[in-house]
N, C-alpha and C. Protein backbone atom coordinates (compact mmCIF):
# COMPACT_ATOMS: atom_id res chain seq x y z
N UNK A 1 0.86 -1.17 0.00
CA UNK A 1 0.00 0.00 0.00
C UNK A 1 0.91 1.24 0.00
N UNK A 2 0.48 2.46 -0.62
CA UNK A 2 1.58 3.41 -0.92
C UNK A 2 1.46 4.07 0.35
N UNK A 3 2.09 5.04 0.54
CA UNK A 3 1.98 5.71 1.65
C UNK A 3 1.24 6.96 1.53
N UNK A 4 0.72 7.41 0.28
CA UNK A 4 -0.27 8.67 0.19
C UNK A 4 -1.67 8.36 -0.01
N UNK A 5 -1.84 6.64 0.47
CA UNK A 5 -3.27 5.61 0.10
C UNK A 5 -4.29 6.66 0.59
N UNK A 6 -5.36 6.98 0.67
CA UNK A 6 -6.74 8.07 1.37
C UNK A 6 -6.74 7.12 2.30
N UNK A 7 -6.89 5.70 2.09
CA UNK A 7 -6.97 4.87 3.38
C UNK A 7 -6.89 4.41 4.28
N UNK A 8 -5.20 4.73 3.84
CA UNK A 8 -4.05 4.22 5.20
C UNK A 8 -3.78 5.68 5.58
N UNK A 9 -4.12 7.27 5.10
CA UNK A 9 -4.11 7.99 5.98
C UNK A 9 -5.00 8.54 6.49
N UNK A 10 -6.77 8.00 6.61
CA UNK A 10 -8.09 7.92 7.47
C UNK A 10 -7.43 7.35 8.77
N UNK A 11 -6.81 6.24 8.42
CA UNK A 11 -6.35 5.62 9.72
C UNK A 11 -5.28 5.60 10.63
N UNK A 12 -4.23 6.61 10.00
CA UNK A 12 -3.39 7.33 10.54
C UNK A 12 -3.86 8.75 11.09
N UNK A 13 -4.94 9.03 10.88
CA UNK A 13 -5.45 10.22 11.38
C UNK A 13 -6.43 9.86 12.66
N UNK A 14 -7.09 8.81 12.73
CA UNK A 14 -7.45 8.36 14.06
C UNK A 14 -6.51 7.59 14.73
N UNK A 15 -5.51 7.15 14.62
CA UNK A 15 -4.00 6.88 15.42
C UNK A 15 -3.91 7.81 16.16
N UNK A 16 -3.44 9.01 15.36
CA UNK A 16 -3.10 10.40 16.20
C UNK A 16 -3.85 10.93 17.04
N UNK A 17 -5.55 10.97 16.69
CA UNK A 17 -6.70 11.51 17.24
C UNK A 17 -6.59 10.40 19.02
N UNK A 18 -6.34 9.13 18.78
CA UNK A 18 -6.53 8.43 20.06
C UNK A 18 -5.02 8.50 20.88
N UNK A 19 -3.77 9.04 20.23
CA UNK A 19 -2.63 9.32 20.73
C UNK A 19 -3.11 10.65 21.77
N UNK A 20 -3.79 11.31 21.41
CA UNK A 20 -4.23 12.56 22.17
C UNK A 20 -4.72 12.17 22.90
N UNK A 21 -5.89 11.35 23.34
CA UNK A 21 -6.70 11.55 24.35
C UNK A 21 -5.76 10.73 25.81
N UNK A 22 -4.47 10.59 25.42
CA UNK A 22 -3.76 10.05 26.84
C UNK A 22 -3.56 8.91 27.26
N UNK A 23 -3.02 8.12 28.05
CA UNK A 23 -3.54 6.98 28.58
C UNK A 23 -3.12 7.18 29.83
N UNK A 24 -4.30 6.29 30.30
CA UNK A 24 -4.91 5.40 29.52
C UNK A 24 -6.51 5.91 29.36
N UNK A 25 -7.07 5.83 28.36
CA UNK A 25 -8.24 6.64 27.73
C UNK A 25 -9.49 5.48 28.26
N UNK A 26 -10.58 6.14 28.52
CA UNK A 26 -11.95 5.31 28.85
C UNK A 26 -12.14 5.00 27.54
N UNK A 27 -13.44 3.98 27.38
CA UNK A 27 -14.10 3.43 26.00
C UNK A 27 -14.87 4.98 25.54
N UNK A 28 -15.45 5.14 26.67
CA UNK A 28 -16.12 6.66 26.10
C UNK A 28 -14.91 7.53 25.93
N UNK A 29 -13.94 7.50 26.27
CA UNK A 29 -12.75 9.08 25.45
C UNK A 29 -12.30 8.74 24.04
N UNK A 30 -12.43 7.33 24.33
CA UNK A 30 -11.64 6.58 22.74
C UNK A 30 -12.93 7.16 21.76
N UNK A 31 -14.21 6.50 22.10
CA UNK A 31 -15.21 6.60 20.83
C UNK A 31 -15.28 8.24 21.08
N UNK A 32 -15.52 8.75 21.69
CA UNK A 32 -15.60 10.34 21.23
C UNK A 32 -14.40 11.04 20.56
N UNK A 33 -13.74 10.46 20.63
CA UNK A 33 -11.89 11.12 19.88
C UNK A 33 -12.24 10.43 18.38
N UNK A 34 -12.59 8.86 18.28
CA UNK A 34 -12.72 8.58 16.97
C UNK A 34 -14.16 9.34 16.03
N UNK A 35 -15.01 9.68 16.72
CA UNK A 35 -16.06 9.88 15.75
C UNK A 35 -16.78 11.62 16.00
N UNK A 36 -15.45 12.09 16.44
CA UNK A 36 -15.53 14.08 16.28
C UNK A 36 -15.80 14.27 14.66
N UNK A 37 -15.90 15.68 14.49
CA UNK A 37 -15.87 15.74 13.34
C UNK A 37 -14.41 15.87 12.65
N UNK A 38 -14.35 16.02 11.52
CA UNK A 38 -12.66 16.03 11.33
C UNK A 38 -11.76 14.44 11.07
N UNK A 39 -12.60 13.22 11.63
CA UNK A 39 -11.84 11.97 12.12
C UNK A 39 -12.94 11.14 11.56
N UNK A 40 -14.32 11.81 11.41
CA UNK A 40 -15.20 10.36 10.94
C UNK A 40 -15.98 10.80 9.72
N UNK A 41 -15.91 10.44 8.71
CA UNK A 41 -16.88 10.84 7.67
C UNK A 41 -15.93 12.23 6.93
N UNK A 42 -14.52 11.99 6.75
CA UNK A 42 -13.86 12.90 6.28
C UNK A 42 -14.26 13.26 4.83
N UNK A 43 -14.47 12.36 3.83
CA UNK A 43 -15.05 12.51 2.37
C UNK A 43 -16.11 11.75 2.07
N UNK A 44 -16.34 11.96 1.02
CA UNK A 44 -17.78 11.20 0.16
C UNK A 44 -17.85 10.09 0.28
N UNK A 45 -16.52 8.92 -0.06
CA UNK A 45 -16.02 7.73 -0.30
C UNK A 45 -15.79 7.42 0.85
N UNK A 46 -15.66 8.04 1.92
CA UNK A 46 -15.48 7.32 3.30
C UNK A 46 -16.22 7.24 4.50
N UNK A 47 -16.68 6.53 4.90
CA UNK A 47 -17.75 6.44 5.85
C UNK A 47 -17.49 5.40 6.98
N UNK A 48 -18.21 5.28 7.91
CA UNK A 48 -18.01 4.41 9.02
C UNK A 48 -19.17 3.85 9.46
N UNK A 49 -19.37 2.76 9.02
CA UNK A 49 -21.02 2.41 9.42
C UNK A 49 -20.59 1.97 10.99
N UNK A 50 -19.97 1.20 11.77
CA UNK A 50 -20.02 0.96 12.94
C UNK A 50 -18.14 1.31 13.32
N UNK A 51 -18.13 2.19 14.78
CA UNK A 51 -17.32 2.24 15.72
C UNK A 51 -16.97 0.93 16.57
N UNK A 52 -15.92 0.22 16.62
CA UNK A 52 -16.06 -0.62 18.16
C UNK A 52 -14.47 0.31 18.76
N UNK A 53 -14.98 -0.02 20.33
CA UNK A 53 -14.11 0.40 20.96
C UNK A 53 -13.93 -0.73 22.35
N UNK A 54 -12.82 -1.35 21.78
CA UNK A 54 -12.65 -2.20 23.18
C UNK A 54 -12.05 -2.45 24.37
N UNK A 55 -12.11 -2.57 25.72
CA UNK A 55 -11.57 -2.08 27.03
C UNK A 55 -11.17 -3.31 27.59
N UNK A 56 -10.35 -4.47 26.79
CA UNK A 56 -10.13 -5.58 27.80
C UNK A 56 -9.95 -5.95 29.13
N UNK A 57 -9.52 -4.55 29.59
CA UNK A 57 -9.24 -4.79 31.32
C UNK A 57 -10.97 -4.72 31.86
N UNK A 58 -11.03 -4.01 31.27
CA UNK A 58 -13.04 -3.88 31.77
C UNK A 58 -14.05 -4.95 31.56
N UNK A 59 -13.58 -6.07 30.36
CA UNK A 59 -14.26 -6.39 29.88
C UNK A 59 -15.39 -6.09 29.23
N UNK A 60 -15.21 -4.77 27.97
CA UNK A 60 -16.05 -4.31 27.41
C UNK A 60 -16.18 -3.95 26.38
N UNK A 61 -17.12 -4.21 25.93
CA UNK A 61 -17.14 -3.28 24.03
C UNK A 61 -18.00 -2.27 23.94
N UNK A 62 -17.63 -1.47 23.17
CA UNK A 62 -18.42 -0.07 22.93
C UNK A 62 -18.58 0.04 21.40
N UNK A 63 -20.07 -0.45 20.93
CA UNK A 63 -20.18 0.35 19.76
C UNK A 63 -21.40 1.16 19.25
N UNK A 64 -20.64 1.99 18.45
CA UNK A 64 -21.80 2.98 17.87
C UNK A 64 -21.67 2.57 16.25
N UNK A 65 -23.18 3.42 16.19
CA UNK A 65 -23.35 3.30 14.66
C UNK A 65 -23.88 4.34 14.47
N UNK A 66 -25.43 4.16 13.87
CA UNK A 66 -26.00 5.70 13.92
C UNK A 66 -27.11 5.61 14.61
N UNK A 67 -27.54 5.05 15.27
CA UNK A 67 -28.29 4.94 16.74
C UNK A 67 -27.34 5.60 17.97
N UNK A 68 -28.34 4.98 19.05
CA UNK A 68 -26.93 5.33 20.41
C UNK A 68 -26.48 4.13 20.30
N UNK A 69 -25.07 4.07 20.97
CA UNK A 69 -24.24 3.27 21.48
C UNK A 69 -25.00 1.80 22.17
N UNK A 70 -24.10 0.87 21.80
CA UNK A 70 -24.72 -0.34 23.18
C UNK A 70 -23.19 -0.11 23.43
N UNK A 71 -23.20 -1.19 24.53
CA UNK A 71 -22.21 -1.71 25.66
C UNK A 71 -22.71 -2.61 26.18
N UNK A 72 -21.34 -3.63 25.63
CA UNK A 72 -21.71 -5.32 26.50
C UNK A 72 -20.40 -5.72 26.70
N UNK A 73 -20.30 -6.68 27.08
CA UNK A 73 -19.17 -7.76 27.69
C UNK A 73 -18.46 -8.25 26.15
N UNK A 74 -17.38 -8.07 26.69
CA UNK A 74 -16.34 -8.10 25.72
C UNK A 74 -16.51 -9.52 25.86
N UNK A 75 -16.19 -10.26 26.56
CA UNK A 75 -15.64 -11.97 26.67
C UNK A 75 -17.32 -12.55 26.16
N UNK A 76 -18.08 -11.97 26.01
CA UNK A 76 -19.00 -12.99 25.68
C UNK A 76 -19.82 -12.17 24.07
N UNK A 77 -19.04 -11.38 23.91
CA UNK A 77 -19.11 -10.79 22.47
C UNK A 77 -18.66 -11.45 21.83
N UNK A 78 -17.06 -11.88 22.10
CA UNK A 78 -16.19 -12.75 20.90
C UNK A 78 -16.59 -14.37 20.86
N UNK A 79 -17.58 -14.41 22.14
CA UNK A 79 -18.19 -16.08 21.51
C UNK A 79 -19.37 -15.65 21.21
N UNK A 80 -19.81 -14.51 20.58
CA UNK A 80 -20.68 -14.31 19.41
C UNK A 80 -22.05 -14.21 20.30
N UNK A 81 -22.01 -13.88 21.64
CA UNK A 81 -23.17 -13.36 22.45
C UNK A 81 -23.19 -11.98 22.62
N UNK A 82 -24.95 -11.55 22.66
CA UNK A 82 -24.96 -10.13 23.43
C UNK A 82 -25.23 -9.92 24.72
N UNK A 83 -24.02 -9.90 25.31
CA UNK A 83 -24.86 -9.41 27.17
C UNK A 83 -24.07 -7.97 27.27
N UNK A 84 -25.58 -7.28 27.64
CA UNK A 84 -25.20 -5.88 27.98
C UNK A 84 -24.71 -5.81 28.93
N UNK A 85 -24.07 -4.51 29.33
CA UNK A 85 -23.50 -3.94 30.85
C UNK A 85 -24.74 -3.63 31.57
């Protein structure tokens, strides 16, 4: 991939955006740093239908789409269950 890809620098631009918010960052500082304006929906061709943001020490996932947010359990997400927080 070249290095002036639109793609690989969407995602070098939320690198930097979550380098800012510190660490160690909550699930809520992460998803609000990724989906400001400026970081989500930069052009026509680029869009983000779903955010995840995940907190392994918490055991948690955070995602948005274009509803509100859920939040459930990380460990029983990746065996393909939904249990909320």
């Amino acid at each position: 991939m070249p290095d002036d890809d639109e793609w690989l620098q969407e995602s070098r631009n939320r690198l930097a955006v979550l380098h800012g918010c510190g660490t160690p960052a909550t699930a809520d500082e992460a998803l609000a740093a990724l989906r400001m304006p400026g970081v989500l929906g930069r052009s026509d061709e680029m869009w983000t239908f779903v955010t995840a943001v995940v907190d392994t020490a918490a055991d948690e996932v955070l995602l948005a789409g274009s509803g509100a947010p859920w939040r459930g359990r990380w460990s029983a997400f990746t065996r393909g269950e939904r249990v909320p927080l």
